[in-house]
N, C-alpha and C. Protein backbone atom coordinates (compact mmCIF):
# COMPACT_ATOMS: atom_id res chain seq x y z
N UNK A 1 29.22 4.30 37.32
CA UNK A 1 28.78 5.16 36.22
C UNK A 1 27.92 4.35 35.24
N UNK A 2 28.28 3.43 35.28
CA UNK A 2 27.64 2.18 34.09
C UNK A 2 26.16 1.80 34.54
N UNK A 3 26.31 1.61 36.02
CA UNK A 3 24.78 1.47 36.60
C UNK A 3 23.97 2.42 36.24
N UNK A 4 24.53 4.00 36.31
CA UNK A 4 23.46 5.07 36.23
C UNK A 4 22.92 5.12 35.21
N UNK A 5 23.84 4.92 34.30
CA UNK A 5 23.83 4.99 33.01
C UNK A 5 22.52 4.22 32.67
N UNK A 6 22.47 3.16 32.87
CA UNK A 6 21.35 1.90 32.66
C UNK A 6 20.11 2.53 33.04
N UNK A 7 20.60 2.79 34.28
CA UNK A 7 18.96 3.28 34.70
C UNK A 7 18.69 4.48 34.10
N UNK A 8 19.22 5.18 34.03
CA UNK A 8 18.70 6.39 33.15
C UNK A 8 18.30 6.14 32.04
N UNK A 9 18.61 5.32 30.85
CA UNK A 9 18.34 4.72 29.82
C UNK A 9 16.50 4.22 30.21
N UNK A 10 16.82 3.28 31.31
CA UNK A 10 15.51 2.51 31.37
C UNK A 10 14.21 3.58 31.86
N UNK A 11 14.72 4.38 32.89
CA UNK A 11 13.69 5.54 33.04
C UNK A 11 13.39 6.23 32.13
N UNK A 12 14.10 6.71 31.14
CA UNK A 12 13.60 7.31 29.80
C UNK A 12 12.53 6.39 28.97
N UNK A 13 12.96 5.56 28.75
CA UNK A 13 12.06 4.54 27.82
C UNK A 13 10.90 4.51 28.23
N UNK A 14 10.76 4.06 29.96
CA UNK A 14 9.59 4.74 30.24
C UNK A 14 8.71 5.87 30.54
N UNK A 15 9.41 6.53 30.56
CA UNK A 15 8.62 8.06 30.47
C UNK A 15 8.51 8.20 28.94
N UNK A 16 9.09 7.93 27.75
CA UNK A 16 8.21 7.89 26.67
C UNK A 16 7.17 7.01 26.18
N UNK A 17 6.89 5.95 27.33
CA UNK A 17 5.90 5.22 26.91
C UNK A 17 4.86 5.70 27.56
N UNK A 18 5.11 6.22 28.35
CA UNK A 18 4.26 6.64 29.22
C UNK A 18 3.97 7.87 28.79
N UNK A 19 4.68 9.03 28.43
CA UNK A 19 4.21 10.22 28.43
C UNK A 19 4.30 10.53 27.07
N UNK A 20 5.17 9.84 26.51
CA UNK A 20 5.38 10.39 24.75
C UNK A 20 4.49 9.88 23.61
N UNK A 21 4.06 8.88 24.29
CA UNK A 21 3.61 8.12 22.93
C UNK A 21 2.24 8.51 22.87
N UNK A 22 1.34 9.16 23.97
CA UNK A 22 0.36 9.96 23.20
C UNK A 22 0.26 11.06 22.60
N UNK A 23 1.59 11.61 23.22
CA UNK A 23 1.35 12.89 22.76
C UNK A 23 1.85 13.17 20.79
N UNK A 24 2.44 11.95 20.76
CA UNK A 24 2.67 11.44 19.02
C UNK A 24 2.03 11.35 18.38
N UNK A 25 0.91 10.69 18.57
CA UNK A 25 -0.56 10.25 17.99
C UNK A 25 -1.45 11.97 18.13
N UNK A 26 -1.20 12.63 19.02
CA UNK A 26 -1.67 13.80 18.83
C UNK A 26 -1.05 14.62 17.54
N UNK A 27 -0.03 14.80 18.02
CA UNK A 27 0.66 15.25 16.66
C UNK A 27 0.57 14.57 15.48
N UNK A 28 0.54 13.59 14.89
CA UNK A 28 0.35 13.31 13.55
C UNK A 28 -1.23 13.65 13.17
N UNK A 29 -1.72 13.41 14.14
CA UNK A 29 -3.44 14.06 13.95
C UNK A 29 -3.17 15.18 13.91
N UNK A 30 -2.92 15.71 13.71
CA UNK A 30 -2.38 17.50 13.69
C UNK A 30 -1.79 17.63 11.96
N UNK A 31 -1.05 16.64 12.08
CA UNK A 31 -0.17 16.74 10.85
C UNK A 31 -1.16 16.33 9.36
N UNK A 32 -2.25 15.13 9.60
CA UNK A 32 -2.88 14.91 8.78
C UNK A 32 -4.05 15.87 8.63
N UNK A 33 -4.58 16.91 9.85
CA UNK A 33 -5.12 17.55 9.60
C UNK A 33 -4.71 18.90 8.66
N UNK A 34 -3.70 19.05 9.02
CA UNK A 34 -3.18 20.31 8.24
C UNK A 34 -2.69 19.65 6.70
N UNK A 35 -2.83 18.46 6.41
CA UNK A 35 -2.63 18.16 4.93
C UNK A 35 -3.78 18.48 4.29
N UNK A 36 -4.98 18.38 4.83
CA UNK A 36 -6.71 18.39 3.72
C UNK A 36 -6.50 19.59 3.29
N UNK A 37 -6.75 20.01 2.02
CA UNK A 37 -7.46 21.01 1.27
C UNK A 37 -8.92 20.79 1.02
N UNK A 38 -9.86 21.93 1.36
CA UNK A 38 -10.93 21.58 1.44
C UNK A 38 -11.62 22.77 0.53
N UNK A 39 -12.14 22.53 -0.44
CA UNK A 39 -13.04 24.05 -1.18
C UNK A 39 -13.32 24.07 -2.31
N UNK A 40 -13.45 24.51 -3.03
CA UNK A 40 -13.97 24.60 -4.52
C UNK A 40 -12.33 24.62 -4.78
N UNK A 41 -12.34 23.88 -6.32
CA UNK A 41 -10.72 23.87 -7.16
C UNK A 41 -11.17 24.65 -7.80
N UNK A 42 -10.21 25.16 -9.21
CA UNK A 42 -10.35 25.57 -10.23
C UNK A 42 -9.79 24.08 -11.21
N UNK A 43 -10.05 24.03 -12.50
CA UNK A 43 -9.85 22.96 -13.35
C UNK A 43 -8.48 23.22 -14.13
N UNK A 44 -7.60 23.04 -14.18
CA UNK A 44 -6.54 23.25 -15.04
C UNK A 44 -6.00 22.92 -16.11
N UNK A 45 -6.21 21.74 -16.42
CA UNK A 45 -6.12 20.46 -17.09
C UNK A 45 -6.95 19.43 -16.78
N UNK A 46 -6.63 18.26 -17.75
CA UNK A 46 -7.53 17.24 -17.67
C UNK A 46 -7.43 16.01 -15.96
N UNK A 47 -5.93 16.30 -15.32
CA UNK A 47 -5.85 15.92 -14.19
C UNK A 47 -5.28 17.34 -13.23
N UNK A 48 -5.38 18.00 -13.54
CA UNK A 48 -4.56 19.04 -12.56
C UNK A 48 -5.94 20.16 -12.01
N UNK A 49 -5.37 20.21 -10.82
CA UNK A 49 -6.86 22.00 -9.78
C UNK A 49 -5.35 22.38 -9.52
N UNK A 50 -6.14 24.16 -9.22
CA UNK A 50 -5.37 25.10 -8.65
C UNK A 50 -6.21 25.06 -7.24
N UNK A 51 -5.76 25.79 -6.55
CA UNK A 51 -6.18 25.87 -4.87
C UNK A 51 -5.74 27.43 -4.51
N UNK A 52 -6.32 28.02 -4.33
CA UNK A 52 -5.32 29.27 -3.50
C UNK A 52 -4.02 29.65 -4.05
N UNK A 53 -3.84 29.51 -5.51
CA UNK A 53 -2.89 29.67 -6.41
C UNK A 53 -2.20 29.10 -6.67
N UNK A 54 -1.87 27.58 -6.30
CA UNK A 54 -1.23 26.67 -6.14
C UNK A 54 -1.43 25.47 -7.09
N UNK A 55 -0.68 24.90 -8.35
CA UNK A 55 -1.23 23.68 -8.57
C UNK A 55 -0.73 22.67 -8.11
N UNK A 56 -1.89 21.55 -8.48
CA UNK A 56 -1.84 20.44 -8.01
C UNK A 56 -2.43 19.27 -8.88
N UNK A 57 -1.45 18.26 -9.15
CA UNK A 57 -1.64 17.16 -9.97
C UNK A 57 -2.42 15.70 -9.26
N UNK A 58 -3.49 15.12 -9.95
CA UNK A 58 -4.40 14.59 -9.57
C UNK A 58 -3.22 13.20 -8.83
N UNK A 59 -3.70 12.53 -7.68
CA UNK A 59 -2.49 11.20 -7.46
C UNK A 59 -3.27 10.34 -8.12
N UNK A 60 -2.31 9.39 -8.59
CA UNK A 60 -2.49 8.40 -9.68
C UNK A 60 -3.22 8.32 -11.04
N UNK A 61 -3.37 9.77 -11.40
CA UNK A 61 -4.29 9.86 -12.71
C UNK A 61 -2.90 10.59 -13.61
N UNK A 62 -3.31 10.67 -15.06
CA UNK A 62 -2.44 11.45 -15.61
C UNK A 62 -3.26 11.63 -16.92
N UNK A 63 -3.61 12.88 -17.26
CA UNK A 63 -4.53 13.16 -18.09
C UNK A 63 -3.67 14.45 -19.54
N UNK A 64 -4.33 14.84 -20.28
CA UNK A 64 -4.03 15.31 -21.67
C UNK A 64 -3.50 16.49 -21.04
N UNK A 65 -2.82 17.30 -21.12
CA UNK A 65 -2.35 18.71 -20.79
C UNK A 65 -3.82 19.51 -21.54
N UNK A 66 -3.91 20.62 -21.55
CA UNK A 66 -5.05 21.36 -21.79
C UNK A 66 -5.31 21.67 -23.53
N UNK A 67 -3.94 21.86 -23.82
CA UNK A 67 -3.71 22.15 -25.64
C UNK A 67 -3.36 21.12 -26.12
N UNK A 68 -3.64 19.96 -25.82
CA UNK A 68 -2.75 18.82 -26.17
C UNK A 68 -4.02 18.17 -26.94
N UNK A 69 -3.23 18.26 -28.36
CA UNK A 69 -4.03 17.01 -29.47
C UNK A 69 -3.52 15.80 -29.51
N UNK A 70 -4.56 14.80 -30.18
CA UNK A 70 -4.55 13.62 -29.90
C UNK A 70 -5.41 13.12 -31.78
N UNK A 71 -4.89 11.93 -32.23
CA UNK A 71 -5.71 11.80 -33.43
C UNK A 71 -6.60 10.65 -32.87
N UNK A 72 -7.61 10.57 -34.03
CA UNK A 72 -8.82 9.51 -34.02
C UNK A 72 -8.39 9.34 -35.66
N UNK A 73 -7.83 8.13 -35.80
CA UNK A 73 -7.50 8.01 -36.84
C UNK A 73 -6.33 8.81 -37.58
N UNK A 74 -6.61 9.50 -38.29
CA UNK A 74 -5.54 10.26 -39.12
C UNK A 74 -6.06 12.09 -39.04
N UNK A 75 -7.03 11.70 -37.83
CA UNK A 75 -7.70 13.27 -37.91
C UNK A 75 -7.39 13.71 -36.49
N UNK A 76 -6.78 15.09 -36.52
CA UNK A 76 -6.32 15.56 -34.59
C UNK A 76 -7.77 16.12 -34.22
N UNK A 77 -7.72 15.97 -32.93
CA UNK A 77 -8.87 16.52 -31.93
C UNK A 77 -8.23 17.07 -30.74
N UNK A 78 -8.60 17.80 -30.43
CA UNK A 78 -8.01 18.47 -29.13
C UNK A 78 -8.74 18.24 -27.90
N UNK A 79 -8.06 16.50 -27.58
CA UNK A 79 -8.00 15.86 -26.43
C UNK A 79 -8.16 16.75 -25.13
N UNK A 80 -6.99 17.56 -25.23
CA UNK A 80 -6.44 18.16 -23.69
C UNK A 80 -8.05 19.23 -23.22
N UNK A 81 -8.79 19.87 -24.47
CA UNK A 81 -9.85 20.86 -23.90
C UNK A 81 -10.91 19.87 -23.93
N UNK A 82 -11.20 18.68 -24.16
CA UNK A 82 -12.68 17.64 -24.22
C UNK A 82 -11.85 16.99 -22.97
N UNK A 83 -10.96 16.61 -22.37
CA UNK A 83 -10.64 16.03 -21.04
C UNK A 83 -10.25 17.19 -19.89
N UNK A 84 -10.22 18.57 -20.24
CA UNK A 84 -10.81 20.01 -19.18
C UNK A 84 -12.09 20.07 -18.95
N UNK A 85 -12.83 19.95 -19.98
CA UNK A 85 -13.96 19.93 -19.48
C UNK A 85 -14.70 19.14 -19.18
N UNK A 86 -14.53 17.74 -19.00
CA UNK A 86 -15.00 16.80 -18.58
C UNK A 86 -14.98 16.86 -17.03
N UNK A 87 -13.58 17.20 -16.63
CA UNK A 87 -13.19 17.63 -15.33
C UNK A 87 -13.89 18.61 -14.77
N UNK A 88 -14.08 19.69 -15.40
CA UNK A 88 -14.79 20.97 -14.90
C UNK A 88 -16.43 20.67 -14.80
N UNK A 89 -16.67 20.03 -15.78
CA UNK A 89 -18.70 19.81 -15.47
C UNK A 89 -18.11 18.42 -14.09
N UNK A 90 -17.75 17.55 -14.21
CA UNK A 90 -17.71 17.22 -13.10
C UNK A 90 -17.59 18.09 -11.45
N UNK A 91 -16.71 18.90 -11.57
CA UNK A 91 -15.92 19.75 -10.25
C UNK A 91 -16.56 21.04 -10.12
N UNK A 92 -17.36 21.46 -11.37
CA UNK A 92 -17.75 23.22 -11.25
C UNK A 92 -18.62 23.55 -9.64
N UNK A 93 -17.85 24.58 -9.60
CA UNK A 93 -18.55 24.84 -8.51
C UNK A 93 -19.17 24.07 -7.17
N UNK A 94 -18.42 22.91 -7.03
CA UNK A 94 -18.28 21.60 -5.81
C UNK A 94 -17.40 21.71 -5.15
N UNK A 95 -17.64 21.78 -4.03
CA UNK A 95 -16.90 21.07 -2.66
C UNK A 95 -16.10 19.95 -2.76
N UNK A 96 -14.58 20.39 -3.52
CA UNK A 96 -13.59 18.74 -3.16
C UNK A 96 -12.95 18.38 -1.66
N UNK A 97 -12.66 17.51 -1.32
CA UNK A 97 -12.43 17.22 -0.14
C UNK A 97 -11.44 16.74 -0.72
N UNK A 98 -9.62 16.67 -0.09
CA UNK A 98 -8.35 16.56 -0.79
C UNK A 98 -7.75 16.15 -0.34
N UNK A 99 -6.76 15.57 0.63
CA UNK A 99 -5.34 14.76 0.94
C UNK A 99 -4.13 15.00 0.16
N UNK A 100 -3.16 16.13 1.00
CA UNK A 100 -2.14 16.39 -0.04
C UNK A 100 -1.09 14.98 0.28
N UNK A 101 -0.73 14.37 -0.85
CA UNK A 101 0.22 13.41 -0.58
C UNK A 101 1.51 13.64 -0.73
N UNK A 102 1.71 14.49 -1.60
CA UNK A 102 2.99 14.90 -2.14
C UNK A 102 3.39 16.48 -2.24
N UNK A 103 4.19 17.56 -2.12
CA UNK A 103 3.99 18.73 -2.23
C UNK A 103 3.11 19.30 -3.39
N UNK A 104 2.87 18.83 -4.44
CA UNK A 104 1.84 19.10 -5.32
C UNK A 104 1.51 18.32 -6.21
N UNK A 105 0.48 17.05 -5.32
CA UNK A 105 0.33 15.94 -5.44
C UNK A 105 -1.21 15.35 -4.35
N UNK A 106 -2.02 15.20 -4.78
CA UNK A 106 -3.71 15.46 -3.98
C UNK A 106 -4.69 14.07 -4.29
N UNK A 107 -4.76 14.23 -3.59
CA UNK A 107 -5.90 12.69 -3.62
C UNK A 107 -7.27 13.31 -3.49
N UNK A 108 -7.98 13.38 -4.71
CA UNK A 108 -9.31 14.14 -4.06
C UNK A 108 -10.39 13.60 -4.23
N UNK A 109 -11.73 13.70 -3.54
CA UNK A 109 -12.91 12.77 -3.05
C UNK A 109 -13.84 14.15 -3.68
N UNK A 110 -14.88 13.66 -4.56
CA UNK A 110 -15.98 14.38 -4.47
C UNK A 110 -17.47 13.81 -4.13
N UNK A 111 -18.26 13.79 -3.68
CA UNK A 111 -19.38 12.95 -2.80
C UNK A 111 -19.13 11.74 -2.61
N UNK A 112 -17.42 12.05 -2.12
CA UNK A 112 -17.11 10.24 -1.60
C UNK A 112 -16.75 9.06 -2.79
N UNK A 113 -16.17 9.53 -3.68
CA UNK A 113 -15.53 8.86 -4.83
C UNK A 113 -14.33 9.70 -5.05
N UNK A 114 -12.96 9.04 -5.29
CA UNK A 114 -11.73 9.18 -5.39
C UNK A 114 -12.34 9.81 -7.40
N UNK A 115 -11.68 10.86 -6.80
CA UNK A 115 -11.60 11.70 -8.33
C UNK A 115 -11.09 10.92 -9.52
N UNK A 116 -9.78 10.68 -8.96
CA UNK A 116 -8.83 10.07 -10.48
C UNK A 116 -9.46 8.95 -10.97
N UNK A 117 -10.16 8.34 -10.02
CA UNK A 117 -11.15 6.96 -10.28
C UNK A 117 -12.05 7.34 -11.88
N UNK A 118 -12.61 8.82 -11.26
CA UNK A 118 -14.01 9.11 -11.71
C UNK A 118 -13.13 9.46 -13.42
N UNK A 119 -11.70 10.34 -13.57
CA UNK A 119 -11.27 10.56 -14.97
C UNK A 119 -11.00 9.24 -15.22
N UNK A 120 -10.12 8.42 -14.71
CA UNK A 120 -9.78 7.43 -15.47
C UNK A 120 -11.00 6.19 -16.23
N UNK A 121 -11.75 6.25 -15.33
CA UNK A 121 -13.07 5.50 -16.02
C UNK A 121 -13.71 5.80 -17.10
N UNK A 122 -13.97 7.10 -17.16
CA UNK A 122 -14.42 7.72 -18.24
C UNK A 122 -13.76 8.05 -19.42
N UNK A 123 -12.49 7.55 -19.12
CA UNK A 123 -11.60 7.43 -20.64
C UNK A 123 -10.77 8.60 -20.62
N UNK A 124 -10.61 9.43 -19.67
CA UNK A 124 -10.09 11.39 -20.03
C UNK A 124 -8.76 11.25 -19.32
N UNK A 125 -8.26 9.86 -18.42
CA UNK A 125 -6.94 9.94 -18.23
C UNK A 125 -6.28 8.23 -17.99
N UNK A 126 -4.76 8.26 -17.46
CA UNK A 126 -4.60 7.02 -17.62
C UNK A 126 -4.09 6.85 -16.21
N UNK A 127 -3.94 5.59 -15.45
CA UNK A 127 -3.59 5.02 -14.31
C UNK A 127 -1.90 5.31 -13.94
N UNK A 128 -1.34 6.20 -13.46
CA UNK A 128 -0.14 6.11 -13.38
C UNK A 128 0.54 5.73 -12.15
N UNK A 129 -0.22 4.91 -11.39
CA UNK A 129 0.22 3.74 -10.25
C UNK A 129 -0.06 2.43 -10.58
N UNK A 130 -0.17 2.05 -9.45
CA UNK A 130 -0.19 0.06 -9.69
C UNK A 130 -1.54 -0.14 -9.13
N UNK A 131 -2.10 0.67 -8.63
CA UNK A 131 -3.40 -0.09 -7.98
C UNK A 131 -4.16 -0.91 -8.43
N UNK A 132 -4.89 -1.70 -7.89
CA UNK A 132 -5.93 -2.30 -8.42
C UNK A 132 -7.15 -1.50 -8.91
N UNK A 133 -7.79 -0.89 -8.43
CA UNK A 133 -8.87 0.05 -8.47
C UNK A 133 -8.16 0.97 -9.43
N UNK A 134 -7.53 1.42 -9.51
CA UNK A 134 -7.14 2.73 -11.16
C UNK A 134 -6.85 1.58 -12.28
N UNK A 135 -6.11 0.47 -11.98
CA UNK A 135 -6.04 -0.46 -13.36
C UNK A 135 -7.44 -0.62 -14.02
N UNK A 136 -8.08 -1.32 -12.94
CA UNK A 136 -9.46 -1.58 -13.93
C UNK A 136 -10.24 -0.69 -14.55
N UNK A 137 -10.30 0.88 -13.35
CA UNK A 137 -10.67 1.56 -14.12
C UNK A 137 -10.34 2.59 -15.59
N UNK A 138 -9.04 2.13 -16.07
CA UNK A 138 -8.63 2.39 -16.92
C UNK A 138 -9.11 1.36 -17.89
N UNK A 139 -8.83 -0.23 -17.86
CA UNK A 139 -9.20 -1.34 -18.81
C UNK A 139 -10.73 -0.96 -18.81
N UNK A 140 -11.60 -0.61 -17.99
CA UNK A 140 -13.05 -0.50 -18.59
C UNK A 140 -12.98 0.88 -19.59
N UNK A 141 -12.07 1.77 -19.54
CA UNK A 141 -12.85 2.57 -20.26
C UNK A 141 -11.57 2.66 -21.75
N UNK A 142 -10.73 1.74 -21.73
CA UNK A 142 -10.13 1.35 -23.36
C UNK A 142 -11.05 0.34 -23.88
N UNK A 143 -11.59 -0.76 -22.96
CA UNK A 143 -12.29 -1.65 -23.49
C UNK A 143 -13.79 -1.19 -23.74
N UNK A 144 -14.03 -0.38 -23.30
CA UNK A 144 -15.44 0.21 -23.80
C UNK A 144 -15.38 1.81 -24.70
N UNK A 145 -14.40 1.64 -25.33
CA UNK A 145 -13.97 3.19 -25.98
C UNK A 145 -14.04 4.58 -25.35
N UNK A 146 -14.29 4.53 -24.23
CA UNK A 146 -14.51 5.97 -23.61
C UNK A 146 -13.36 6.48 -23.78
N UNK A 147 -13.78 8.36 -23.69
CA UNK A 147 -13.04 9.60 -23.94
C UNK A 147 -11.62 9.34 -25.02
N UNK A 148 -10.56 9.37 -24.24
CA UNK A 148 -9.50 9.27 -25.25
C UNK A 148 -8.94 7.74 -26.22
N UNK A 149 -10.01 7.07 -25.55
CA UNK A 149 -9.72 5.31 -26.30
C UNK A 149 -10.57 5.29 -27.58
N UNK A 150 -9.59 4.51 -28.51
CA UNK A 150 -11.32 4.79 -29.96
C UNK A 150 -12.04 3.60 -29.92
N UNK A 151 -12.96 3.85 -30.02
CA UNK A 151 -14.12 2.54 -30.15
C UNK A 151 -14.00 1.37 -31.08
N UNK A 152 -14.09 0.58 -30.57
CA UNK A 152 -13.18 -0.91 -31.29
C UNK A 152 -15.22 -1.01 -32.10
């Protein structure tokens, strides 16, 4: 019984090397395909699109909520609608190309530049990962006063 046992073990292993392991690589190509969102967003906030009714928060950016003030000094400005629309003249009416990472959570590319890149540089949000590429582009745009940083 112990012999069969073995060999049955060992014939399996190979019939999934043999027969399973492409058909895996098919399937996750399947799986990453059915993650893209592909189409015009709507703007929601300063990091957030809707999709087909659905929102979705920018990955690794984190920007002003939409009503959300902010002072320059001792005077409020309403951060959250000057970092909507920064987003929106960027995105109006464009083709995003998207990667859902998280259930409502999107990595999105517009002519081939990582979105959150494009807010966080410009001062309208802040880095809320570790990357290298969102750090700096956050330090260039406190160190050069853009959008929500005040000008030294």
């Amino acid at each position: 019984m112990r012999y069969h046992l073995t060999n049955f073990a060992l014939i399996f292993a190979i019939f999934l090397c043999v027969y399973g392991l492409p058909f895996t690589g098919v399937a996750e190509d399947l799986k990453k395909e059915s993650k893209q969102l592909i189409g015009i967003f709507k703007v929601v906030d300063g990091s957030s699109l809707s999709f087909d009714g659905k929102i979705y928060k920018l990955y690794g950016a984190q920007g002003p909520a939409s009503r959300q003030k902010c002072k320059k000094g001792a005077l409020p400005w309403l951060c959250g609608a000057a970092a909507k629309k920064f987003l929106l003249q960027k995105t109006d009416g464009l083709v995003l190309r998207c990667g859902l990472r998280e259930a409502t959570v999107v990595q999105c590319f517009l002519k081939g530049r990582d979105l959150s890149l494009v807010i966080i540089r410009a001062g309208w949000a802040v880095a809320t990962i570790e990357s290298e590429a969102h750090k700096k582009a956050e330090v260039y745009a406190r160190k050069n006063g853009l959008g929500l940083w005040p000008k030294k």
